[in-house]
Each structure stands twice: as structure tokens, then as C-alpha cells.
C-alpha atoms as a PDB file:
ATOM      1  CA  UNK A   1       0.000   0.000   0.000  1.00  0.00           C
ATOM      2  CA  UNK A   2       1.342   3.387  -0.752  1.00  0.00           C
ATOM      3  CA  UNK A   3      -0.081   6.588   0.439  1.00  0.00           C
ATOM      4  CA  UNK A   4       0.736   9.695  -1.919  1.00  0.00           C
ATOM      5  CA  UNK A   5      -0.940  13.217  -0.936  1.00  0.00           C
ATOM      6  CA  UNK A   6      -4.540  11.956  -0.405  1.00  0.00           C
ATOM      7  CA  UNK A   7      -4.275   9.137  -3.085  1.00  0.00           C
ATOM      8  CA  UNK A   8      -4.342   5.754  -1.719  1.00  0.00           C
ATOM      9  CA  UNK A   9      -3.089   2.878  -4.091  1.00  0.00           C
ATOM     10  CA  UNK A  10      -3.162  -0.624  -3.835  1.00  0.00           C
ATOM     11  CA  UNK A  11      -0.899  -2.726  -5.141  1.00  0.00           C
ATOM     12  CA  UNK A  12      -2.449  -6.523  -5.674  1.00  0.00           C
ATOM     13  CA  UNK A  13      -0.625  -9.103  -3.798  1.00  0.00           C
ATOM     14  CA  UNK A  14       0.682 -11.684  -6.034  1.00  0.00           C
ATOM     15  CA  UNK A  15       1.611 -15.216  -5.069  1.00  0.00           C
ATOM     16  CA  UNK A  16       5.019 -16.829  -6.889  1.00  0.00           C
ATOM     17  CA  UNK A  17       4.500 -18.490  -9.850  1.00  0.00           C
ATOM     18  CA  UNK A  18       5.563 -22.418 -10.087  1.00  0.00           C
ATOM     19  CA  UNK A  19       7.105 -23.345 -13.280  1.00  0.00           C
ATOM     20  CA  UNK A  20       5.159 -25.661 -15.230  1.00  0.00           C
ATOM     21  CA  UNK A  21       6.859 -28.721 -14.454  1.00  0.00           C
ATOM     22  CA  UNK A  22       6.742 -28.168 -10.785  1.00  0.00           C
ATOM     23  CA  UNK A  23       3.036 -27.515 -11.401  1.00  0.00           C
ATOM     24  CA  UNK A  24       2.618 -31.056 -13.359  1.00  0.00           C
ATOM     25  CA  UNK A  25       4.148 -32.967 -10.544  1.00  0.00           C
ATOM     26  CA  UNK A  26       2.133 -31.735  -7.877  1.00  0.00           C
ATOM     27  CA  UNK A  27      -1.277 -31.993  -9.650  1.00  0.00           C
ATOM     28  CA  UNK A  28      -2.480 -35.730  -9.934  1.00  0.00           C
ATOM     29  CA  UNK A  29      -5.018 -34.678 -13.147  1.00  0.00           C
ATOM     30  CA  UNK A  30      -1.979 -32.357 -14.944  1.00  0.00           C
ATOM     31  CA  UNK A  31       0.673 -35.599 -14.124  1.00  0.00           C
ATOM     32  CA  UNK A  32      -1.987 -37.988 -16.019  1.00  0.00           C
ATOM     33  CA  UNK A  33      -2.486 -35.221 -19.045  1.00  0.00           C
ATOM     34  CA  UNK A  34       1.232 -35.023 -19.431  1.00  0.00           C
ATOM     35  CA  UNK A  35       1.760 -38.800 -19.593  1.00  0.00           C
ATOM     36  CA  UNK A  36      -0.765 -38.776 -21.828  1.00  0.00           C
ATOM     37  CA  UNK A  37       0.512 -35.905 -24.393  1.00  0.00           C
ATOM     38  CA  UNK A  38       4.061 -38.104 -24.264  1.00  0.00           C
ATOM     39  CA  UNK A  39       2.377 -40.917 -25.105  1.00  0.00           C
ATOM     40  CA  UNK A  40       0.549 -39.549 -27.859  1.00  0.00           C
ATOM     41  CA  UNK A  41       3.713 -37.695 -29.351  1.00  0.00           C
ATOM     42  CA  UNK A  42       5.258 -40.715 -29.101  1.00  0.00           C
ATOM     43  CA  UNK A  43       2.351 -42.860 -31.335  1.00  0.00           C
ATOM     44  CA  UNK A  44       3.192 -40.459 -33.669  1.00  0.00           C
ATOM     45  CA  UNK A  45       6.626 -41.065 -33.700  1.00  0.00           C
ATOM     46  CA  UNK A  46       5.885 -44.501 -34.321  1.00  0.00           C
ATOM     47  CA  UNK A  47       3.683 -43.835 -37.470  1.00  0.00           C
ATOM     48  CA  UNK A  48       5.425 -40.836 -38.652  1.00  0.00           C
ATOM     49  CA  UNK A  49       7.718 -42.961 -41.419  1.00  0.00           C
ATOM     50  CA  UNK A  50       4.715 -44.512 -42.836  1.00  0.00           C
ATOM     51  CA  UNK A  51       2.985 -41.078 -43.867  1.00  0.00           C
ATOM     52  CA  UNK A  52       4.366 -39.692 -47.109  1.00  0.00           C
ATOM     53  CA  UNK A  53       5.968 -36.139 -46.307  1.00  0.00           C
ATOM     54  CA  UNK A  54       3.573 -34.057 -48.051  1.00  0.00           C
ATOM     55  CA  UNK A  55       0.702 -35.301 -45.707  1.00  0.00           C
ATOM     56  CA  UNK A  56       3.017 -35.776 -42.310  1.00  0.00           C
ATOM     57  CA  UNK A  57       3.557 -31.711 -42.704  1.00  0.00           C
ATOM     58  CA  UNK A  58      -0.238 -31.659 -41.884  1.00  0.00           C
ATOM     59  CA  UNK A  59      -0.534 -34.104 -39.495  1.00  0.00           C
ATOM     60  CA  UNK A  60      -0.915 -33.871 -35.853  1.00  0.00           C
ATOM     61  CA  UNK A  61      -0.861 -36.179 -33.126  1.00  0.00           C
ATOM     62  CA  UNK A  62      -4.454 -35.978 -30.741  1.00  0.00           C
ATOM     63  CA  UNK A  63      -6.019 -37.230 -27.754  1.00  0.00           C
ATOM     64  CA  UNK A  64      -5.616 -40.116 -26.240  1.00  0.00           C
ATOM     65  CA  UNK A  65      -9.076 -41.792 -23.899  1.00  0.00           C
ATOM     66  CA  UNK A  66     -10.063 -45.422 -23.381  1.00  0.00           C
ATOM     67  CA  UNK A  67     -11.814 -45.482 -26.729  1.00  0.00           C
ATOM     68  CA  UNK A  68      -8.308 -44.929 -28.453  1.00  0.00           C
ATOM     69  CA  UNK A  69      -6.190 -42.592 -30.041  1.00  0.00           C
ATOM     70  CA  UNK A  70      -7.022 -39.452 -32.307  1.00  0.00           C
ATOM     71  CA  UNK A  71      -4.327 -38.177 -35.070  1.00  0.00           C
ATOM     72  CA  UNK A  72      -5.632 -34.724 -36.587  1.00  0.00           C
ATOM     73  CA  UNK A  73      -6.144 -33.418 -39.881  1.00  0.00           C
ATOM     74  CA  UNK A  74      -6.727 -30.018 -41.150  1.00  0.00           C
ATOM     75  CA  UNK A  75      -9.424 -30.605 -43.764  1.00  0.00           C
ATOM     76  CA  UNK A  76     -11.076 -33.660 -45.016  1.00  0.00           C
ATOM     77  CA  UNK A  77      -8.884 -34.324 -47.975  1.00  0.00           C
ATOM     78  CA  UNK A  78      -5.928 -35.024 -45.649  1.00  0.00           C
ATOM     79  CA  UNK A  79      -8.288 -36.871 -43.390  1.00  0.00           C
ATOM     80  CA  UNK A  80      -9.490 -39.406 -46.441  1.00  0.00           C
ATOM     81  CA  UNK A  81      -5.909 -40.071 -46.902  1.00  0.00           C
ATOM     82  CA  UNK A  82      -5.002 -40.883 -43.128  1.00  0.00           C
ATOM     83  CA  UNK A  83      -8.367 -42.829 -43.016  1.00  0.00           C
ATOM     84  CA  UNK A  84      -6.693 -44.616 -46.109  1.00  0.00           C
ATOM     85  CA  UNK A  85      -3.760 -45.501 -44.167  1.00  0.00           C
ATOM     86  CA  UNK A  86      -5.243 -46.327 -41.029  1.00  0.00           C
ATOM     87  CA  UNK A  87      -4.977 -50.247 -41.495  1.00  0.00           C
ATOM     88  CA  UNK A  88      -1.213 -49.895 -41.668  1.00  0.00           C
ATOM     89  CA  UNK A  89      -1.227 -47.742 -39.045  1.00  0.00           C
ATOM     90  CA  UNK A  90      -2.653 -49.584 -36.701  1.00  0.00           C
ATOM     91  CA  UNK A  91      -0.472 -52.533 -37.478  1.00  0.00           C
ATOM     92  CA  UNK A  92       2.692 -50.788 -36.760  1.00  0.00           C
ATOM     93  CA  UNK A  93       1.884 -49.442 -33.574  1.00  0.00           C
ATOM     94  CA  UNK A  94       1.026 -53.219 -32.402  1.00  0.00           C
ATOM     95  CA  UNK A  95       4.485 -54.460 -34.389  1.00  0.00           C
ATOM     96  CA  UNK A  96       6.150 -51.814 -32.015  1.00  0.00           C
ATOM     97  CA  UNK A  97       4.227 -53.295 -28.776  1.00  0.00           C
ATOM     98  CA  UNK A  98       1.329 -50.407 -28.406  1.00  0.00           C
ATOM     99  CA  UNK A  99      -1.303 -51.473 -27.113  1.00  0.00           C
ATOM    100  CA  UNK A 100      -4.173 -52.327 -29.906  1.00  0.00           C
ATOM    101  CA  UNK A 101      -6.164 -49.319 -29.994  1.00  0.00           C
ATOM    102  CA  UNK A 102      -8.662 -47.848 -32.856  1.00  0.00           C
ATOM    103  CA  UNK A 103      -6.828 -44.936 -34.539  1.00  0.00           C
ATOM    104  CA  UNK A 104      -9.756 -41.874 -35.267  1.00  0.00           C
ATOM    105  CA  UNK A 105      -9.220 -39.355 -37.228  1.00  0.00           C
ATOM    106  CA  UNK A 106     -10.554 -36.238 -36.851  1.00  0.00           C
ATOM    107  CA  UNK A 107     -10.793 -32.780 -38.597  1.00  0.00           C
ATOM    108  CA  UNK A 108      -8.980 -30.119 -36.526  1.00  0.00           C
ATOM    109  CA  UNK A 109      -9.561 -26.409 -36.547  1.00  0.00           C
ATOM    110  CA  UNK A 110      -7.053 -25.289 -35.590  1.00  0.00           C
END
């Protein structure tokens, strides 16, 4: 608080920020959604080398749930072709011991 001829001012009390990483390990929910992001980035890495380059430029790797795991497109065109692929797909993440899991695709936004 400073006092300055009549004017009173406030200033907000602010609590430290934790880095993100500290904040991940001591939040149960954010630990499981970061194990989950790795594990999804790391699908991805697995199927990467099957996608032809002009389509892995537009690829992204999605959600994870107990359903399975979502790679995501930007437009339907891109999404036919990963649909096309998905067969494959799905056979080389359970060649490289993943889990058998449906792969969706899905049309991103963003």
C-alpha cells in the first residue's frame, strides 16, 4: 500500500508463480495429461515414417481416452488419406508393442 498526498493505491498481492513442471508434478489430473501428451507424441513417432511427407507436414498427433487414439487433420482431404492408411497404421503401432487401440481421425480447426 502506498499513500501519496490523499491518493491511496493498492498494489495486488501476487503469489510466486511455479514453473510448469513443478506444477505437473504436484497436480495428480496435470501428471496424467502429461503422460498422456508423451504418449501420444510418441504414437506419432511410431507412425510418422509410414505417412508420405507431403501429408506428415499436416498431421498432428491428438487425444488419447479409453476409446483410443485421435491423429488430426486439417481438412477432409488429408483426413481421407489418413483414413486410407489407417490399417497400416494400426499394425505398426502393435508391431512396435502399443497397445491395440482404434486410430480416429478427426478434422482439426485449428
Amino acid at each position: 500500500m502506498i499513500c501519496t498526498d490523499k491518493l491511496l493505491v493498492m498494489r495486488p498481492r501476487t503469489e510466486p508463480t511455479l514453473p510448469i513442471s513443478e506444477a505437473l508434478k504436484r497436480s495428480t489430473p496435470l501428471a496424467r495429461l502429461e503422460q498422456l501428451l508423451r504418449e501420444s507424441q510418441s504414437r506419432y513417432a511410431a507412425v510418422r515414417p509410414l505417412l508420405p511427407p507431403a501429408l506428415a507436414a499436416h498431421v498432428k498427433p491428438g487425444p488419447i481416452d479409453e476409446q483410443g487414439w485421435s491423429l488430426l487433420a486439417p481438412n477432409s482431404a488429408v483426413a481421407a488419406k489418413l483414413r486410407m492408411l489407417q490399417p497400416r497404421l494400426e499394425r505398426q503401432l502393435q508391431q512396435q508393442g502399443w497397445k491395440p487401440w482404434n486410430i480416429r481421425v478427426k478434422i482439426s480447426n485449428g
